[in-house]
Structures are given as C-alpha cells and as structure tokens.
C-alpha atoms as a PDB file:
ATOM      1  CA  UNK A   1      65.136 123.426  71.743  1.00  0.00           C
ATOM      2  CA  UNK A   2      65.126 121.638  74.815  1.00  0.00           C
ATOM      3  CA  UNK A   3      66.057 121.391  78.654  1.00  0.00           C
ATOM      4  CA  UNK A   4      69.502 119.430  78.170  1.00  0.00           C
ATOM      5  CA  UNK A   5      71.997 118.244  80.874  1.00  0.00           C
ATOM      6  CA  UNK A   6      74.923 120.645  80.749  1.00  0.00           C
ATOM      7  CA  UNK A   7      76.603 120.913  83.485  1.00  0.00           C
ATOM      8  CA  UNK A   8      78.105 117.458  85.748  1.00  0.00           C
ATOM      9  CA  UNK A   9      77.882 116.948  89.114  1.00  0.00           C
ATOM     10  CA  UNK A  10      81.260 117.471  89.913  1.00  0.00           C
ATOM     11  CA  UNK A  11      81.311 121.090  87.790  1.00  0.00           C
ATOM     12  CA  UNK A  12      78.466 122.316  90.020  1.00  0.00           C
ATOM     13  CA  UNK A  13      79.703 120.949  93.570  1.00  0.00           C
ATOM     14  CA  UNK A  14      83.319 122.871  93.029  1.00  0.00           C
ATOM     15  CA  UNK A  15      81.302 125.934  91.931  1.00  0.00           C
ATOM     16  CA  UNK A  16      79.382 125.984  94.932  1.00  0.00           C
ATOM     17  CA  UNK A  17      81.943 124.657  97.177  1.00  0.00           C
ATOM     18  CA  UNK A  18      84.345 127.393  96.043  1.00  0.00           C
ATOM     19  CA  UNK A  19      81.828 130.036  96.332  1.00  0.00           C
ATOM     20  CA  UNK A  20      81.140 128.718 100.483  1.00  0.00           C
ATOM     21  CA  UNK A  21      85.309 128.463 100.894  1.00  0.00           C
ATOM     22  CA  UNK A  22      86.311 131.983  99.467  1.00  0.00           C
ATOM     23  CA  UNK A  23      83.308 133.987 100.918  1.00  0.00           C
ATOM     24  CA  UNK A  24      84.130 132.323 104.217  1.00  0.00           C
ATOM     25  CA  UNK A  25      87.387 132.660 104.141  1.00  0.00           C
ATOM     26  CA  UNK A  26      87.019 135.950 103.699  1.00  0.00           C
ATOM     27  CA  UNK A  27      84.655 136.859 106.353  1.00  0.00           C
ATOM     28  CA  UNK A  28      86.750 135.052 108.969  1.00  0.00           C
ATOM     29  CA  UNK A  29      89.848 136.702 107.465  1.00  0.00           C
ATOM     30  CA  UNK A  30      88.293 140.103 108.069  1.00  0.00           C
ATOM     31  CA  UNK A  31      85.645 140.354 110.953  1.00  0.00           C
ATOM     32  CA  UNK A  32      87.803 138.751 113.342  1.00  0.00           C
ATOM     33  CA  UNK A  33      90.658 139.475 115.623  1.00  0.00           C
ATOM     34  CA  UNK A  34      93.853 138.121 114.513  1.00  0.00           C
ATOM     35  CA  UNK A  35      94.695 136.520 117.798  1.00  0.00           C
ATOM     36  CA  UNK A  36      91.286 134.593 117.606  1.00  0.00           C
ATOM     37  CA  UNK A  37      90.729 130.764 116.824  1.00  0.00           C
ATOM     38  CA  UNK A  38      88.110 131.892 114.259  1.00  0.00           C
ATOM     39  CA  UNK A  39      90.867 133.799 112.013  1.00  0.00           C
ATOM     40  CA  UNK A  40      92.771 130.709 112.242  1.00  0.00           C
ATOM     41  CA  UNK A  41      89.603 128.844 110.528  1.00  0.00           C
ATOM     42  CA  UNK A  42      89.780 131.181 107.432  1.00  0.00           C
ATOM     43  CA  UNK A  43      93.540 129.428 106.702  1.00  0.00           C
ATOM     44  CA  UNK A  44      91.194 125.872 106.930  1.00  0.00           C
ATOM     45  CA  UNK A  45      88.958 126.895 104.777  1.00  0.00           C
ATOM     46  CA  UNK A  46      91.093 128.800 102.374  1.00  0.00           C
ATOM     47  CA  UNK A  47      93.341 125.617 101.853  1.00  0.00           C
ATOM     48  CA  UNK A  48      90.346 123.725 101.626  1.00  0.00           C
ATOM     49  CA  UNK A  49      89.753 126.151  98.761  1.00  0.00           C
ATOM     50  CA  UNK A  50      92.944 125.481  97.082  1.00  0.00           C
ATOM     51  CA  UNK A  51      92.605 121.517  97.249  1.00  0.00           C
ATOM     52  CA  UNK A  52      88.957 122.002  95.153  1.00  0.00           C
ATOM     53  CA  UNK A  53      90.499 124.368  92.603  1.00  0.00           C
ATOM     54  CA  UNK A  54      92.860 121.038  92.184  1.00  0.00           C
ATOM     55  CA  UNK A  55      90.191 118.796  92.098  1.00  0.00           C
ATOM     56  CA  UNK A  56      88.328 120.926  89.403  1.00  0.00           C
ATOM     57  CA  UNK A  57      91.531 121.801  87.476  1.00  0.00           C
ATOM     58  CA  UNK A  58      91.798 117.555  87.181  1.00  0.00           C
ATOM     59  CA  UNK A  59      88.594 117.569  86.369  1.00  0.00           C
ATOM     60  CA  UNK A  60      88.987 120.122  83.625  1.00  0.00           C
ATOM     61  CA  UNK A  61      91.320 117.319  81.887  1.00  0.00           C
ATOM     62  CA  UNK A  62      89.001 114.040  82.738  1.00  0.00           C
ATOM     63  CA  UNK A  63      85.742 115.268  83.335  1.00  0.00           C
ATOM     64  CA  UNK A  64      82.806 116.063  80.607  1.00  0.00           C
ATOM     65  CA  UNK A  65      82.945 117.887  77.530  1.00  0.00           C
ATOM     66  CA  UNK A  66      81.286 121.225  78.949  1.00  0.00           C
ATOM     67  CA  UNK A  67      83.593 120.444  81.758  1.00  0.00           C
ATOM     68  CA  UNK A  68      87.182 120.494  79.882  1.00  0.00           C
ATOM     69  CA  UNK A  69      88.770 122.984  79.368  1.00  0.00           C
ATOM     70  CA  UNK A  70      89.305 122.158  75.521  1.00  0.00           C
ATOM     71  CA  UNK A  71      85.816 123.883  75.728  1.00  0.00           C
ATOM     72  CA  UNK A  72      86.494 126.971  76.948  1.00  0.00           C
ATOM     73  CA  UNK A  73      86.932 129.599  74.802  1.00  0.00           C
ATOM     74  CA  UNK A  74      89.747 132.745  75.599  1.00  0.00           C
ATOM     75  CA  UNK A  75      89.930 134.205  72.193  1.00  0.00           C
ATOM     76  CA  UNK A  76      89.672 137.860  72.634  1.00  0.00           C
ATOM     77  CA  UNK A  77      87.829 138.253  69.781  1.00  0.00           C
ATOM     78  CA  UNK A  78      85.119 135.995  71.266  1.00  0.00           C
ATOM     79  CA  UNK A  79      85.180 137.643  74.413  1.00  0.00           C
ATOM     80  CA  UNK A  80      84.239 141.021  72.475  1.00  0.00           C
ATOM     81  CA  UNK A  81      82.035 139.653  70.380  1.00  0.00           C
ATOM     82  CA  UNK A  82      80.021 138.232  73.539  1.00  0.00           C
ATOM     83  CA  UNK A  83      80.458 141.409  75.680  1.00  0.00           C
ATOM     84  CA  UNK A  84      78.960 143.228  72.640  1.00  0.00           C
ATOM     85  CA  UNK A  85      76.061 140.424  72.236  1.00  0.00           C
ATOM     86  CA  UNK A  86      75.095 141.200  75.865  1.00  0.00           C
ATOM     87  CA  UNK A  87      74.723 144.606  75.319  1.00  0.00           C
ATOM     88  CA  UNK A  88      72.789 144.744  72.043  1.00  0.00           C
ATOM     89  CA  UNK A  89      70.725 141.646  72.899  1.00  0.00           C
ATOM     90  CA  UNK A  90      72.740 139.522  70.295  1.00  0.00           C
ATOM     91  CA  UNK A  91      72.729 135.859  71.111  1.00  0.00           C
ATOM     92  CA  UNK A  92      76.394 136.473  69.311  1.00  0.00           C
ATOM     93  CA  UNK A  93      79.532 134.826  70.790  1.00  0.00           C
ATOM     94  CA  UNK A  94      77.347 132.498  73.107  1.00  0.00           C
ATOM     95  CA  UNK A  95      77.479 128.778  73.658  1.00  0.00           C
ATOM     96  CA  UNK A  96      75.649 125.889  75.779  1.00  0.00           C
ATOM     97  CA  UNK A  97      78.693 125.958  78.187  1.00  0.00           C
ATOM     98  CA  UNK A  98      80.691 128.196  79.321  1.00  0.00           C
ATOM     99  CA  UNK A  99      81.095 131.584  77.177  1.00  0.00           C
ATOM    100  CA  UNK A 100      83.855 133.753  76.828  1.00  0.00           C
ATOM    101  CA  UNK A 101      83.628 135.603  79.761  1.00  0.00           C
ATOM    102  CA  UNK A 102      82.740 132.954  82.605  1.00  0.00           C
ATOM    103  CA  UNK A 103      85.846 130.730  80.680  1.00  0.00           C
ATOM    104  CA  UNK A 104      88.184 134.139  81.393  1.00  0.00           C
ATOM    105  CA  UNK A 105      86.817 134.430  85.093  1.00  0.00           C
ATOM    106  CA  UNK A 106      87.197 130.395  86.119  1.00  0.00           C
ATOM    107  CA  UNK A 107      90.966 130.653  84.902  1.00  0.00           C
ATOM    108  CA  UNK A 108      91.290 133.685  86.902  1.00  0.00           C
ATOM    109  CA  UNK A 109      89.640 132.647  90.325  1.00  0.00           C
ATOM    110  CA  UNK A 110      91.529 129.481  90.340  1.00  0.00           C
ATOM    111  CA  UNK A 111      94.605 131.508  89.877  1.00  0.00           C
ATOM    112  CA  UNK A 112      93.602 133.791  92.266  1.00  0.00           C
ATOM    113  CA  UNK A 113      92.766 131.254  94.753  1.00  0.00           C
ATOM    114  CA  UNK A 114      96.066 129.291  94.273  1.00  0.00           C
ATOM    115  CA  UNK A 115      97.885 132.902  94.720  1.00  0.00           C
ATOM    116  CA  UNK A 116      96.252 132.955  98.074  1.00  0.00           C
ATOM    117  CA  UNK A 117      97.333 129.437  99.520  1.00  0.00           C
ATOM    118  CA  UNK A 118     101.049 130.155  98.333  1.00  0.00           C
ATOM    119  CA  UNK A 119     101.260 133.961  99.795  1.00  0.00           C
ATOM    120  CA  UNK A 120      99.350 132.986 102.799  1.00  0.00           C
ATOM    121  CA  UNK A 121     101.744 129.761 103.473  1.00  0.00           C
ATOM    122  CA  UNK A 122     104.374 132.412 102.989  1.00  0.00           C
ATOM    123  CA  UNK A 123     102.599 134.685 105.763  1.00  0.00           C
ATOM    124  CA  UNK A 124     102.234 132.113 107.886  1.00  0.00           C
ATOM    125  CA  UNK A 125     106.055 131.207 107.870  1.00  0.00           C
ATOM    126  CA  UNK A 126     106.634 135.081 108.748  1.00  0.00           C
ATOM    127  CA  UNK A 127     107.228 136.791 105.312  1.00  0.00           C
ATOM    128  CA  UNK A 128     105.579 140.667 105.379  1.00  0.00           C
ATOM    129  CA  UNK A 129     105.948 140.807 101.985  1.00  0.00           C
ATOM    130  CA  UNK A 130     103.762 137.825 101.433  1.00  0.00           C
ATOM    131  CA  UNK A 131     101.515 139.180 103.757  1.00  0.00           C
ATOM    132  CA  UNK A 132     100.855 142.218 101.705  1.00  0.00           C
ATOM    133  CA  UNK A 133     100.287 140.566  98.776  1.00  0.00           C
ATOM    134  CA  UNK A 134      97.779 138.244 100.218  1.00  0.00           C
ATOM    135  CA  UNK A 135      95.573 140.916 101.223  1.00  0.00           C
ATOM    136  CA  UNK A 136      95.977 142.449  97.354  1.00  0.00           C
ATOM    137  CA  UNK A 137      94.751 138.670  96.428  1.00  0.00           C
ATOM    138  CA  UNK A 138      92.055 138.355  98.638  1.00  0.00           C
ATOM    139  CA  UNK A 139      90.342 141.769  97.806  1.00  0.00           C
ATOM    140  CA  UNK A 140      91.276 141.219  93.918  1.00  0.00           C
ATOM    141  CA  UNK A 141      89.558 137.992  94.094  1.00  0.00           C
ATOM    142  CA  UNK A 142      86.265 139.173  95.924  1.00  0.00           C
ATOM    143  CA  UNK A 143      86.099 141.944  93.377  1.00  0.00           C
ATOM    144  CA  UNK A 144      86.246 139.890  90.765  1.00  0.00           C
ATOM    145  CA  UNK A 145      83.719 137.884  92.133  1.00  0.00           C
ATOM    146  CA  UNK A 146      81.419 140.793  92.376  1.00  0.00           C
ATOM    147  CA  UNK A 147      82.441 141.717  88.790  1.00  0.00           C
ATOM    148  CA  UNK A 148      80.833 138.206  87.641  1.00  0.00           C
ATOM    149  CA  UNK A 149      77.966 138.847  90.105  1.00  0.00           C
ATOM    150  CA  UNK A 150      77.596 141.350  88.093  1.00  0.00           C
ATOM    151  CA  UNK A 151      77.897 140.432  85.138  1.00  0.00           C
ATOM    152  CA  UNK A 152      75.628 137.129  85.524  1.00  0.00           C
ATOM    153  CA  UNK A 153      72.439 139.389  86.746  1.00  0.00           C
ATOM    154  CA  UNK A 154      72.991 141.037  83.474  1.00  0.00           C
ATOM    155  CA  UNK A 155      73.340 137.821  81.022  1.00  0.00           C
ATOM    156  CA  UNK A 156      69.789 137.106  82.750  1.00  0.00           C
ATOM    157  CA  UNK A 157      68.291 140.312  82.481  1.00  0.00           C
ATOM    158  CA  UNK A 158      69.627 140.598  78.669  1.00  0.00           C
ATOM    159  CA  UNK A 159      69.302 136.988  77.750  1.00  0.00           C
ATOM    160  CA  UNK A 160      66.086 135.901  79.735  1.00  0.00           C
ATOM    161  CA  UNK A 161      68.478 132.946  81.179  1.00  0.00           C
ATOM    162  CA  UNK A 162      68.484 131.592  84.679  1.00  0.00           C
ATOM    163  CA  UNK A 163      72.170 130.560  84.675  1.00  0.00           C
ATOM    164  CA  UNK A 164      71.812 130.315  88.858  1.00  0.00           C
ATOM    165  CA  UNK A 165      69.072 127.768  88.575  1.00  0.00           C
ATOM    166  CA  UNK A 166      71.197 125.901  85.510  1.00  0.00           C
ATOM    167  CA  UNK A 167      74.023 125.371  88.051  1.00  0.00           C
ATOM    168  CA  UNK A 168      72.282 124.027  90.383  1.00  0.00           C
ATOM    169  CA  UNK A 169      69.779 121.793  87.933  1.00  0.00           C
ATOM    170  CA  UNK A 170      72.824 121.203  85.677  1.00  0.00           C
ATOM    171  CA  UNK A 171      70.074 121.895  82.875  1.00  0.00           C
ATOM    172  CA  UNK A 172      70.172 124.308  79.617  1.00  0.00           C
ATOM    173  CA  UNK A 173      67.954 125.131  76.689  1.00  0.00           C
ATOM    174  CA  UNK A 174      69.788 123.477  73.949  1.00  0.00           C
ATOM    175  CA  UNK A 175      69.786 121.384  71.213  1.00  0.00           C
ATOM    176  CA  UNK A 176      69.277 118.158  72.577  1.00  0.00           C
ATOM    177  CA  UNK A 177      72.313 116.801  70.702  1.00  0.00           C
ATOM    178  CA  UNK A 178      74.028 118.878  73.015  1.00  0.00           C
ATOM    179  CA  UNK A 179      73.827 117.709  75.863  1.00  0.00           C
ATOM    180  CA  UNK A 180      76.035 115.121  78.239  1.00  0.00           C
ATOM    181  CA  UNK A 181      74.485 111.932  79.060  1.00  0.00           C
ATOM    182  CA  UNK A 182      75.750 111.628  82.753  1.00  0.00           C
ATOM    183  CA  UNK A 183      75.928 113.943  85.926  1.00  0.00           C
ATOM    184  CA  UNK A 184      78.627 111.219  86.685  1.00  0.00           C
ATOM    185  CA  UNK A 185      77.454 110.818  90.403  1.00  0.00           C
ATOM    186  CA  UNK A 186      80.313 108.774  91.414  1.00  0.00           C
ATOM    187  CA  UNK A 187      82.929 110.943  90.598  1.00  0.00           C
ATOM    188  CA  UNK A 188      80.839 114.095  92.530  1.00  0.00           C
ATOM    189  CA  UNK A 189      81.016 111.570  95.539  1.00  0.00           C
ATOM    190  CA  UNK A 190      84.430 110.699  95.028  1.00  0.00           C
ATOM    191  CA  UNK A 191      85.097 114.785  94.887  1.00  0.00           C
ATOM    192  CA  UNK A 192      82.736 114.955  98.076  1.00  0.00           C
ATOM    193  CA  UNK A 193      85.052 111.988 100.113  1.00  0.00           C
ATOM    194  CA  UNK A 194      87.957 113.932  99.088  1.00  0.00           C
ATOM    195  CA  UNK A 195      87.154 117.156 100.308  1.00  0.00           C
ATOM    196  CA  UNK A 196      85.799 115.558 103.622  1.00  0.00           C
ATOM    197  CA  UNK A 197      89.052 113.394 103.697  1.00  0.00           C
ATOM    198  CA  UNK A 198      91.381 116.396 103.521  1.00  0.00           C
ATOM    199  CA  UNK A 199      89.343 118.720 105.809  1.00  0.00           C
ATOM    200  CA  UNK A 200      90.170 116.071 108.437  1.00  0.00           C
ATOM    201  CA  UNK A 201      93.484 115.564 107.869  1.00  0.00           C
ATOM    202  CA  UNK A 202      93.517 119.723 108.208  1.00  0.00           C
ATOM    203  CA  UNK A 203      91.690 119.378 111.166  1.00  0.00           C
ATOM    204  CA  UNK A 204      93.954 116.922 113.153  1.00  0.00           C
ATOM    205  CA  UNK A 205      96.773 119.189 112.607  1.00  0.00           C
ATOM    206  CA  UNK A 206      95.270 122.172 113.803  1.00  0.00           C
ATOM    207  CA  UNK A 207      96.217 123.232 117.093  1.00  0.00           C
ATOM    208  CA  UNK A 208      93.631 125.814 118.568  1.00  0.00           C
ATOM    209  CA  UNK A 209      95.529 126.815 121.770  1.00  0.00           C
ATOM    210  CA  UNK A 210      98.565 127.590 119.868  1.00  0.00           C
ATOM    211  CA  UNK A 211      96.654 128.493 116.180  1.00  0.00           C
ATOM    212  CA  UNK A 212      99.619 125.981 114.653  1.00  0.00           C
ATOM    213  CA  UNK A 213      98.373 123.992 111.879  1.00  0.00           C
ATOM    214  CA  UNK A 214     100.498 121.680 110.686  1.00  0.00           C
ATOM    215  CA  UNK A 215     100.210 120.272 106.806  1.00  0.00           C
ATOM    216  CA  UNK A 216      99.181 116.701 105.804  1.00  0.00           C
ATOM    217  CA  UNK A 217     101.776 115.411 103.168  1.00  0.00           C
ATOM    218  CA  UNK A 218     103.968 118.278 103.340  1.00  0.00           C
ATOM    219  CA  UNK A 219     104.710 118.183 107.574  1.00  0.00           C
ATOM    220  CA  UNK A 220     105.432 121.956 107.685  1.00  0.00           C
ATOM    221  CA  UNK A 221     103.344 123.838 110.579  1.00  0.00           C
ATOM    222  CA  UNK A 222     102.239 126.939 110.232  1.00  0.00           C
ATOM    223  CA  UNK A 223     101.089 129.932 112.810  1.00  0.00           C
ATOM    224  CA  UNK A 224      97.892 131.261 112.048  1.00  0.00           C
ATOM    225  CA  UNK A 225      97.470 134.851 113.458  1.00  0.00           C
ATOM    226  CA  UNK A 226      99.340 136.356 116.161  1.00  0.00           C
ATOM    227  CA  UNK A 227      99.994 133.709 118.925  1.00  0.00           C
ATOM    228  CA  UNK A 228     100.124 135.108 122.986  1.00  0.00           C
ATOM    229  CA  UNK A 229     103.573 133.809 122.449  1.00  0.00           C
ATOM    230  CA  UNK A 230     103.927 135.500 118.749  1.00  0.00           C
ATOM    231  CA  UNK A 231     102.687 139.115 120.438  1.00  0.00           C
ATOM    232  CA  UNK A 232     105.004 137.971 123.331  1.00  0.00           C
ATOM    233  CA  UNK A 233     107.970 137.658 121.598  1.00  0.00           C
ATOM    234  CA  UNK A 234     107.356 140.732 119.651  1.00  0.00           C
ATOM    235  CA  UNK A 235     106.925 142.849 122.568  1.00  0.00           C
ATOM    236  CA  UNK A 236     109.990 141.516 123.725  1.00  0.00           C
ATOM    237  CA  UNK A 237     111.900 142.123 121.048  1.00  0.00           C
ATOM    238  CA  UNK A 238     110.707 145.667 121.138  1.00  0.00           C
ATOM    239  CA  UNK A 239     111.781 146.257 124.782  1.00  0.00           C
ATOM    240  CA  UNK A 240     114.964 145.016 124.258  1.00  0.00           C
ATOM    241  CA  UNK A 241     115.349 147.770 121.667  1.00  0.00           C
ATOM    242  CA  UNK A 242     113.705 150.377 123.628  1.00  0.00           C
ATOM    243  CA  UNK A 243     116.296 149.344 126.548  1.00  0.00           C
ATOM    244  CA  UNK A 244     119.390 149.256 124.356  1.00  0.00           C
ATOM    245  CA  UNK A 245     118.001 152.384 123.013  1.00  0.00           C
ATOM    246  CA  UNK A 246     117.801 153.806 126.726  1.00  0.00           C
ATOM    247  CA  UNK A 247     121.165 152.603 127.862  1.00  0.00           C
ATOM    248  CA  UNK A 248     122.749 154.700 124.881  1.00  0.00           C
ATOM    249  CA  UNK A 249     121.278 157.529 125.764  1.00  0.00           C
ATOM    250  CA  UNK A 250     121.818 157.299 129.938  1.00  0.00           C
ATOM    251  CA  UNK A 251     125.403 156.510 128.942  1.00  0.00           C
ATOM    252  CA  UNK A 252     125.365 159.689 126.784  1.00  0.00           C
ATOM    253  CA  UNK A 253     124.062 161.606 129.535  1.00  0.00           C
ATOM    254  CA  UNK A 254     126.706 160.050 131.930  1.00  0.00           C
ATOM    255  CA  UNK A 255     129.101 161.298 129.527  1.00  0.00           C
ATOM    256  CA  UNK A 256     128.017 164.603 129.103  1.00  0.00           C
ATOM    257  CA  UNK A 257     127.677 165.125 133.220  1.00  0.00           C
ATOM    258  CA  UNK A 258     131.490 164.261 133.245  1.00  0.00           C
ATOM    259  CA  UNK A 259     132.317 166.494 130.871  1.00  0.00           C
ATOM    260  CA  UNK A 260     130.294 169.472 132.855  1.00  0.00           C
ATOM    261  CA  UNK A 261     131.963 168.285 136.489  1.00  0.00           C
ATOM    262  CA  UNK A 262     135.648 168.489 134.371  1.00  0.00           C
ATOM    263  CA  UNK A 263     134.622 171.799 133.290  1.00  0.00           C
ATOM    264  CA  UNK A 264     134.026 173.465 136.228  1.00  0.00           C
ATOM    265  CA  UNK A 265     136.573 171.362 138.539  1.00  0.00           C
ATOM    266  CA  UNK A 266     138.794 173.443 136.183  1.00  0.00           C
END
C-alpha cells in the first residue's frame, strides 16, 4: 500500500468551494438585518453555490473515476455494513473513494443546496410559503453538515485516516493500481474561470441601493431583503387597513349617536 492520487482537482475545489458558499451564506443569512446590503450578499453567494453543485454534478458524468458517480455506492446494505465497520473497527464496506455514507451525504447537499436557490428565487419574487421552506432547507442542510462533521472526526478516530488532509492533497493509501493518473489541472481552472465568470455576471446585476439583483441568462430581478420601499409599501398597505378599519367603526359610531338623538327626540 501506497500514497495514490484519489481525488481530482476539480472534486476538491467544489468541496471546498461549497463548504466557503453554504457556511457563508448562512452566516450572512442569519447575523444580519434583513434590510442590510450584507443579507443581500448571502443570495450571491448562495447562487454561486447552486452554479458549483452544477459544475460538480457535470463533473460527476465527465470527470474521473473516483469522481463519477457510477462510483458511488447507495446500496443500503453497504451503507450498514460501513456504519457497522466504523463502529467495530471493521475496514468492512469501505473503498478508496467515496464510501457509502459520504456518497448518501454529496447527493443530499447538492439537493439541498439546489432546494435553496429554487425556494429562495421563490422568496425573493414574494412567495411566504417559499420563504418558510427555505429556512427548513437552510437549517436541514447545516445540520447535515454537522452530521458529516461528525461523522468524518469519527472515520479518523476509528480508521486512523486523515480524510481532511486527503482532500486537500487529493492523496490515499491504496493500492497503487488504484489510483487516477491526473489531477486534470485544466479542467479545475476551467471550473475556477467559471465560477469567477458567473460571480461577475451576479455582481453587475446587483443593485445595492435597491438590494435588486437581477439574473444573467434568465433576466428576472429579484429583491433581496426588505427594501425602504418594500417596508414602505407594507406599512402602507397596513394603514390603509387600519384607516378603512377606522372609518367603519366612526361610521358605526355615527350611526349609533343617531339612533340615541332619535330616541330621545321622541
């Protein structure tokens, strides 16, 4: 056994990319006011997010074999068989890529992350349905983070691996039949361009003073937050019930002072 190349370039830029995106997403999304121009960055970075989970699902198709995800493996039974290796220090159910359980959580983050752009589009174009669904999303997909957290501090403290280090190096202890003969640099830079190239395109539709960001390709804008002229409009939409509200009730007042003064006139 041997130190073999494992993971590609590309594999480990998305992972790391995706872990910068959601966490700061998230932090914006929560530790901010929503009528600030930081909230309005968590949207950026959260579609950001999305357009890497694309670029990784393509490369799940075209990329290398530890890569594809003709390599994963979602059989239950080899998901049990792992969790039970882990626990009994049983190298059972394990692989040189990705094992049961990190295949189950990839396929479940980028649906999770996908789940976000749509509901907070949605959000964005006024639905409080969506709204409430998002924030489901977003805390179901930082728990399952932690739940992988988790659950990777334990495959090194059972297994004696350093799977942090591997996705960084891109190296494993393998047979070195095993392993992939190219990080494939030029696609990671072509993944790199492309991120860069759609942040900008985010970035010259965003409007800070109004927190509109308007979509490359697609053209739609979207409000981010509540607006001065959002909270306006709001406000004013409340006074004009309140008022209407108000005038009822003067006018039943009216009424009932005329039926008093008829009384009595009587």
């Amino acid at each position: 056994m041997k130190k073999i190349l494992v993971w590609d370039l590309p594999v480990r830029l998305a992972h790391w990319l995706l872990a910068a995106l959601v966490f700061g997403a998230f932090a914006l999304a929560n530790l901010t006011s929503d009528e600030s121009v930081a909230f309005a960055w968590h949207a950026i970075a959260g579609l950001l997010a999305v357009f890497v989970v694309v670029l990784r699902l393509v490369w799940g198709l075209l990329g290398t074999r530890y890569a594809r995800f003709g390599d994963f493996s979602f059989r239950p039974a080899a998901l049990a068989r792992y969790l039970r290796g882990v626990f009994s220090h049983d190298a059972e159910g394990t692989g040189v890529g990705h094992n049961p359980a990190t295949s189950w959580f990839a396929i479940a983050l980028f649906a999770g992350i996908m789940g976000l752009g749509f509901t907070g589009f949605l959000t964005a174009r006024g639905s409080k349905s969506a709204k409430e669904i998002h924030e489901v999303l977003a805390w179901s997909v930082i728990g399952l983070v932690a739940v992988h957290l988790a659950g990777v501090v334990l495959h090194m403290v059972r297994r004696r691996e350093n799977v942090i280090t591997s996705m960084i190096t891109g190296l494993k202890t393998g047979p070195e039949v095993a392993g992939i003969p190219s990080s494939r640099i030029g696609s990671a830079g072509l993944l790199v361009a492309g991120v860069f190239a759609f942040g900008a395109l985010l970035l010259s539709g965003f409007d800070a003073g109004t927190r509109s960001l308007t979509l490359p390709f697609v053209g739609s804008t979207l409000t981010i937050g509540d607006t001065d002229e959002k909270v306006r409009s709001e406000r004013a939409v409340e006074t004009g019930q309140r008022h209407a509200d108000g005038r009822g009730d003067d006018s039943h007042e009216h009424k009932n002072e005329d039926n008093y003064k008829h009384r009595h006139k009587d």
